[in-house]
C-alpha atoms as a PDB file:
ATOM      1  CA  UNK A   1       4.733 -12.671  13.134  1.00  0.00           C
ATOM      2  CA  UNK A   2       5.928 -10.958   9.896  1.00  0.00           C
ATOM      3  CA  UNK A   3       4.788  -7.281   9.070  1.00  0.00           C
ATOM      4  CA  UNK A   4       2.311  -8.192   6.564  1.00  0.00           C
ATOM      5  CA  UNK A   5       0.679 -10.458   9.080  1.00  0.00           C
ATOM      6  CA  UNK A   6       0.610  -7.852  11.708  1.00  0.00           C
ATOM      7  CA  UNK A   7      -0.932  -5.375   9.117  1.00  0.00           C
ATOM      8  CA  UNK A   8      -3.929  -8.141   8.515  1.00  0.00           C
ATOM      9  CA  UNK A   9      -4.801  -7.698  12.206  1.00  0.00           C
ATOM     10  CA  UNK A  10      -6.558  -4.672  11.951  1.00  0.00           C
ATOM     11  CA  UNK A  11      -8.883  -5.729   9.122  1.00  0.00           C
ATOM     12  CA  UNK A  12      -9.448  -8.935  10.705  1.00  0.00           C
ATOM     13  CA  UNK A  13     -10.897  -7.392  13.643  1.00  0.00           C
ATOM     14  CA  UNK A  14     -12.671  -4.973  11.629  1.00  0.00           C
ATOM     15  CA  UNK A  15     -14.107  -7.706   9.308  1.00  0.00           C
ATOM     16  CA  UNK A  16     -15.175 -10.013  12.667  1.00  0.00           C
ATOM     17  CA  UNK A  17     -17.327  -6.591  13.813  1.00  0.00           C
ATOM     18  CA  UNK A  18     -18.861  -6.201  10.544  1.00  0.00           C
ATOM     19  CA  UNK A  19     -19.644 -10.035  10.788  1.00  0.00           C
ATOM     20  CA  UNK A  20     -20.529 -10.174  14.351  1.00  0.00           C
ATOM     21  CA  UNK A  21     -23.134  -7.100  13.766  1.00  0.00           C
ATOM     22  CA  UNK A  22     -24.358  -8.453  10.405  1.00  0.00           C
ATOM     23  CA  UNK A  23     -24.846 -12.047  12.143  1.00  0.00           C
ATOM     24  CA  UNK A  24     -26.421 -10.189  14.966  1.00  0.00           C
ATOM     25  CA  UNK A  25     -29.309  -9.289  12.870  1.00  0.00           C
ATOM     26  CA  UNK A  26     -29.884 -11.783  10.494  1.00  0.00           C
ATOM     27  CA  UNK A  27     -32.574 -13.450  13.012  1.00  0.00           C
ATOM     28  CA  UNK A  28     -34.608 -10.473  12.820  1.00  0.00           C
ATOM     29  CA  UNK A  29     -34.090 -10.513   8.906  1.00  0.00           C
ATOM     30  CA  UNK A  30     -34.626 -14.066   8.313  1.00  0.00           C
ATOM     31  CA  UNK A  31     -37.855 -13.790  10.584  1.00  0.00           C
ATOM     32  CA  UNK A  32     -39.174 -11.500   8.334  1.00  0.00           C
ATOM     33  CA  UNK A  33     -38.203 -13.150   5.307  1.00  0.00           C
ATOM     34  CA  UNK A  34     -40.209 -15.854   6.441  1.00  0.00           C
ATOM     35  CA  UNK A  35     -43.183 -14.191   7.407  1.00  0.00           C
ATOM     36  CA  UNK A  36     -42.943 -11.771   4.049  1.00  0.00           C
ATOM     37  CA  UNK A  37     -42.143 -14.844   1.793  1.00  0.00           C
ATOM     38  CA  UNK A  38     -42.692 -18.377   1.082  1.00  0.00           C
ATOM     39  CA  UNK A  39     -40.447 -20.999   0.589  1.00  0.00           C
ATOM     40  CA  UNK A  40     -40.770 -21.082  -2.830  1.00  0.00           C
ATOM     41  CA  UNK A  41     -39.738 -17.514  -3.983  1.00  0.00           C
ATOM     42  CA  UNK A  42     -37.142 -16.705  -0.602  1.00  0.00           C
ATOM     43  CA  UNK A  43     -34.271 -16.495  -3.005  1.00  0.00           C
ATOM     44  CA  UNK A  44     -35.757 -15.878  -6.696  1.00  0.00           C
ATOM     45  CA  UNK A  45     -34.520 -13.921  -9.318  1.00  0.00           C
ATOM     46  CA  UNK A  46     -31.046 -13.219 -10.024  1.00  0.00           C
ATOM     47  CA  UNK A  47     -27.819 -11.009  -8.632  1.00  0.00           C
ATOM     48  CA  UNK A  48     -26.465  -8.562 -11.378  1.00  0.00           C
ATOM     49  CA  UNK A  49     -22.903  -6.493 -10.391  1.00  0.00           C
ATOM     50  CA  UNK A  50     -25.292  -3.481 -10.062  1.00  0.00           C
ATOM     51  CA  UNK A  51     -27.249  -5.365  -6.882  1.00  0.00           C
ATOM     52  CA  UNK A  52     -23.495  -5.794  -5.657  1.00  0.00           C
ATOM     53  CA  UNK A  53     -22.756  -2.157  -6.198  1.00  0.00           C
ATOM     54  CA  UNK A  54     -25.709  -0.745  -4.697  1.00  0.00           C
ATOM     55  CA  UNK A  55     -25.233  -2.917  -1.377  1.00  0.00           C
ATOM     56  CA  UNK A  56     -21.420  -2.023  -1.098  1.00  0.00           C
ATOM     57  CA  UNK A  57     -22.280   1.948  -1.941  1.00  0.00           C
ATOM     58  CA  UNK A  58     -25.262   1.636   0.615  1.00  0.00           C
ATOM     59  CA  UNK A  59     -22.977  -0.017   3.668  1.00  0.00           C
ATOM     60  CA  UNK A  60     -20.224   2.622   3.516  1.00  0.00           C
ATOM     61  CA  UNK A  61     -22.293   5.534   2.971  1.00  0.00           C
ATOM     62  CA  UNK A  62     -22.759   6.750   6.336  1.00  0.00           C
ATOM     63  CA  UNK A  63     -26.524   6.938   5.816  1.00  0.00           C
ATOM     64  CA  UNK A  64     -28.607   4.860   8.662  1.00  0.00           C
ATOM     65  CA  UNK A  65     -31.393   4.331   6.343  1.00  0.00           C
ATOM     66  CA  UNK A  66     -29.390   3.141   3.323  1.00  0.00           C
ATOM     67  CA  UNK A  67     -27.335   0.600   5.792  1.00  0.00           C
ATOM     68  CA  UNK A  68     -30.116  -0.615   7.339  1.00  0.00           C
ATOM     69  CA  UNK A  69     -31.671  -1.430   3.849  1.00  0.00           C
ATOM     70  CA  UNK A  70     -28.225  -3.204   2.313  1.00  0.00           C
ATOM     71  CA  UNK A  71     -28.507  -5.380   5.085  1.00  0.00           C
ATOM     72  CA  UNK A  72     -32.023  -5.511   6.329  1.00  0.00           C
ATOM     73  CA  UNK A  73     -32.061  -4.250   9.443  1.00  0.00           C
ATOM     74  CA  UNK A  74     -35.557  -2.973  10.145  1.00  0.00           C
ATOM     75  CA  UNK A  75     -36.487   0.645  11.293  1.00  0.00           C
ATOM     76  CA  UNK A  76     -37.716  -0.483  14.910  1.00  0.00           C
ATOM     77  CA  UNK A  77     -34.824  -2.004  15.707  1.00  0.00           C
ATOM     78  CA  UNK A  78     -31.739   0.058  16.645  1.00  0.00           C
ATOM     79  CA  UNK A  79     -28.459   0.873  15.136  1.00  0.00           C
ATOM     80  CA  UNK A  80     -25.032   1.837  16.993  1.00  0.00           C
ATOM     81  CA  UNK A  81     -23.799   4.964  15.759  1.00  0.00           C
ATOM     82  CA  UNK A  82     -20.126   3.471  16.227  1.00  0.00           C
ATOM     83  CA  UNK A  83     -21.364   0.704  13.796  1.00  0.00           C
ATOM     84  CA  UNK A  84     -22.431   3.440  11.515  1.00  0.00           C
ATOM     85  CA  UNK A  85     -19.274   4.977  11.256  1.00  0.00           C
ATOM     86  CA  UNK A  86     -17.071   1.452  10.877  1.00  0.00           C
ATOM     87  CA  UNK A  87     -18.937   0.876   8.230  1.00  0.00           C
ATOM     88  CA  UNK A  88     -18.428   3.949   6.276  1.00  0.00           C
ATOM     89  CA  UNK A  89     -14.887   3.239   6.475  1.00  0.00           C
ATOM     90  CA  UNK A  90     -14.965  -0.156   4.593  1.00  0.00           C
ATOM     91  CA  UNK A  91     -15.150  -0.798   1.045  1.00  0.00           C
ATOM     92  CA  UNK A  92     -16.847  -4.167   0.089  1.00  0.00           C
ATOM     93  CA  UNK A  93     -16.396  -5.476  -3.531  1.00  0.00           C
ATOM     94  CA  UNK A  94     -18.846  -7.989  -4.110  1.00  0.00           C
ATOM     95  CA  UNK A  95     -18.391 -10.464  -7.351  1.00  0.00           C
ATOM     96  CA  UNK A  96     -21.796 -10.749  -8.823  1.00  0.00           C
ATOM     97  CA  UNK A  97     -20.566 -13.758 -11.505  1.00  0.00           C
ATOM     98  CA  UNK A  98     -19.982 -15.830  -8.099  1.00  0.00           C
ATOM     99  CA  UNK A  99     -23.349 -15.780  -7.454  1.00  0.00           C
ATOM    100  CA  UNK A 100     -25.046 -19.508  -6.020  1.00  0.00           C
ATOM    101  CA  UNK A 101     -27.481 -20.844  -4.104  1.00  0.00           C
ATOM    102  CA  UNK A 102     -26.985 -24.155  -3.006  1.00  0.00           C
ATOM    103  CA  UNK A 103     -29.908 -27.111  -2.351  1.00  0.00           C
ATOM    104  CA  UNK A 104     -30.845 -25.726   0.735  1.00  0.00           C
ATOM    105  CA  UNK A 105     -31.715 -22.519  -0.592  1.00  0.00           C
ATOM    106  CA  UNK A 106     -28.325 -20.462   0.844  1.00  0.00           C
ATOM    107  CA  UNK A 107     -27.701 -18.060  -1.691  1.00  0.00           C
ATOM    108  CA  UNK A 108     -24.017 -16.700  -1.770  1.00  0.00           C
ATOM    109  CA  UNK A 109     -21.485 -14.278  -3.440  1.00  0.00           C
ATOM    110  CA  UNK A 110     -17.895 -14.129  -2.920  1.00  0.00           C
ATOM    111  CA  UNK A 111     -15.505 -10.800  -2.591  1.00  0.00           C
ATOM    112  CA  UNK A 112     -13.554  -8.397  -0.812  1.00  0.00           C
ATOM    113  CA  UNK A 113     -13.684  -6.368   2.415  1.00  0.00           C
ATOM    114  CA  UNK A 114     -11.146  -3.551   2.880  1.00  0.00           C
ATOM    115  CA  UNK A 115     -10.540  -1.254   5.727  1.00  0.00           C
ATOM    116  CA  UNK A 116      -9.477   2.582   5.787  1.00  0.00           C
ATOM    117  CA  UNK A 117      -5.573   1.286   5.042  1.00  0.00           C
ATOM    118  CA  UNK A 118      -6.107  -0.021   2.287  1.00  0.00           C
ATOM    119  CA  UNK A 119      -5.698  -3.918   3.749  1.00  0.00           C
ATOM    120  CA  UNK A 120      -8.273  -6.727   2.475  1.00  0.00           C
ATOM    121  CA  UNK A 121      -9.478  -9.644   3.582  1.00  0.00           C
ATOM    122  CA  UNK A 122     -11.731 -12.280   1.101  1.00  0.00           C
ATOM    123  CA  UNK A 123     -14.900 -13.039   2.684  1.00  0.00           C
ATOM    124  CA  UNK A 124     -18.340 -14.906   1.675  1.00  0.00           C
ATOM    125  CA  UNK A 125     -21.770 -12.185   1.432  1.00  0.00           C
ATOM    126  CA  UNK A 126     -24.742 -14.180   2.201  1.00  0.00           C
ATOM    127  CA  UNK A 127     -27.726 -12.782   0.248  1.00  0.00           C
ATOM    128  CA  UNK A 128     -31.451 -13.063   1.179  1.00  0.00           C
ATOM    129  CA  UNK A 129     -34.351 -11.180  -0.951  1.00  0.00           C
ATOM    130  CA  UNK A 130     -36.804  -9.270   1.015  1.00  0.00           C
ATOM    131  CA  UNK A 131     -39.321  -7.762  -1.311  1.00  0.00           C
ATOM    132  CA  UNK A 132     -37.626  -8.182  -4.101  1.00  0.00           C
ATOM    133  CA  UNK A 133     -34.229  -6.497  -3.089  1.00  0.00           C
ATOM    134  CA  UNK A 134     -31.798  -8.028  -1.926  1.00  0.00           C
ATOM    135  CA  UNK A 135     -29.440  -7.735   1.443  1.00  0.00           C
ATOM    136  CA  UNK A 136     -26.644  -9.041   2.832  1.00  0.00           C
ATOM    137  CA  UNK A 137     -27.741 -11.039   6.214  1.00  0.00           C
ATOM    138  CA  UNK A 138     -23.969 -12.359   6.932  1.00  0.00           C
ATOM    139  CA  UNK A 139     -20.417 -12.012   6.258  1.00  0.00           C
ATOM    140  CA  UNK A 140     -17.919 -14.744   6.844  1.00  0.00           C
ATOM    141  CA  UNK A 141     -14.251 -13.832   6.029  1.00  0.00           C
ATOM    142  CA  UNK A 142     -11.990 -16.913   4.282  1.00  0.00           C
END
């Protein structure tokens, strides 16, 4: 294993919590979605960099509130402080012009997760809109 590889490990793991956590709640999202929303308008409207910027701001801030809205966790449900405070060490770099949503309705954006030293792994955002904002429901590193 060469250093550069060894250096990825870290990251990786960091990237599979922030996945396992955001896949961990993205039942409880995508059951409200559904019960908010129809069909029709789940993923209307489009992604600008700002809606990028304001998710990535709102995961590492530190703030419960503002993480639970980037990635729609609601209030009743509960939020590990340790979560919290991995998150705040990340920064995620969302590209807004890769923006899609395929003909099942999965709306995507590709981008960057990197970790407190300063190592990055590439990774797919999946996007849903709940009242008109939207939040990331999944992260799958590439």
């Amino acid at each position: 294993m060469t250093t550069a590889q060894r250096d990825l490990i870290p990251v990786r793991r960091l990237v599979m919590i922030v996945a396992g956590v955001l896949s961990a709640i993205a039942v409880a999202v995508v059951t409200i979605v559904s019960v908010r929303h129809s069909s029709d308008d789940l993923n209307a409207g489009s992604f600008e960099q700002q809606d990028a910027d304001r998710i990535a701001a709102d995961v590492a801030s530190g703030d419960p509130q503002r993480i639970r809205d980037a990635i729609g966790v609601p209030d009743d449900q509960s939020l590990d402080p340790a979560t919290i405070e991995q998150l705040s060490h990340l920064q995620l770099f969302m590209d807004a012009s890769t923006f899609s949503t395929d003909a099942e309705g999965v709306t995507t954006v590709t981008g960057t997760i990197t970790d407190v030293t300063g190592a990055t792994t590439s990774a797919m955002f999946y996007l849903v809109q709940v009242e008109g904002v939207w939040v990331v429901f999944d992260v799958v590193p590439r």
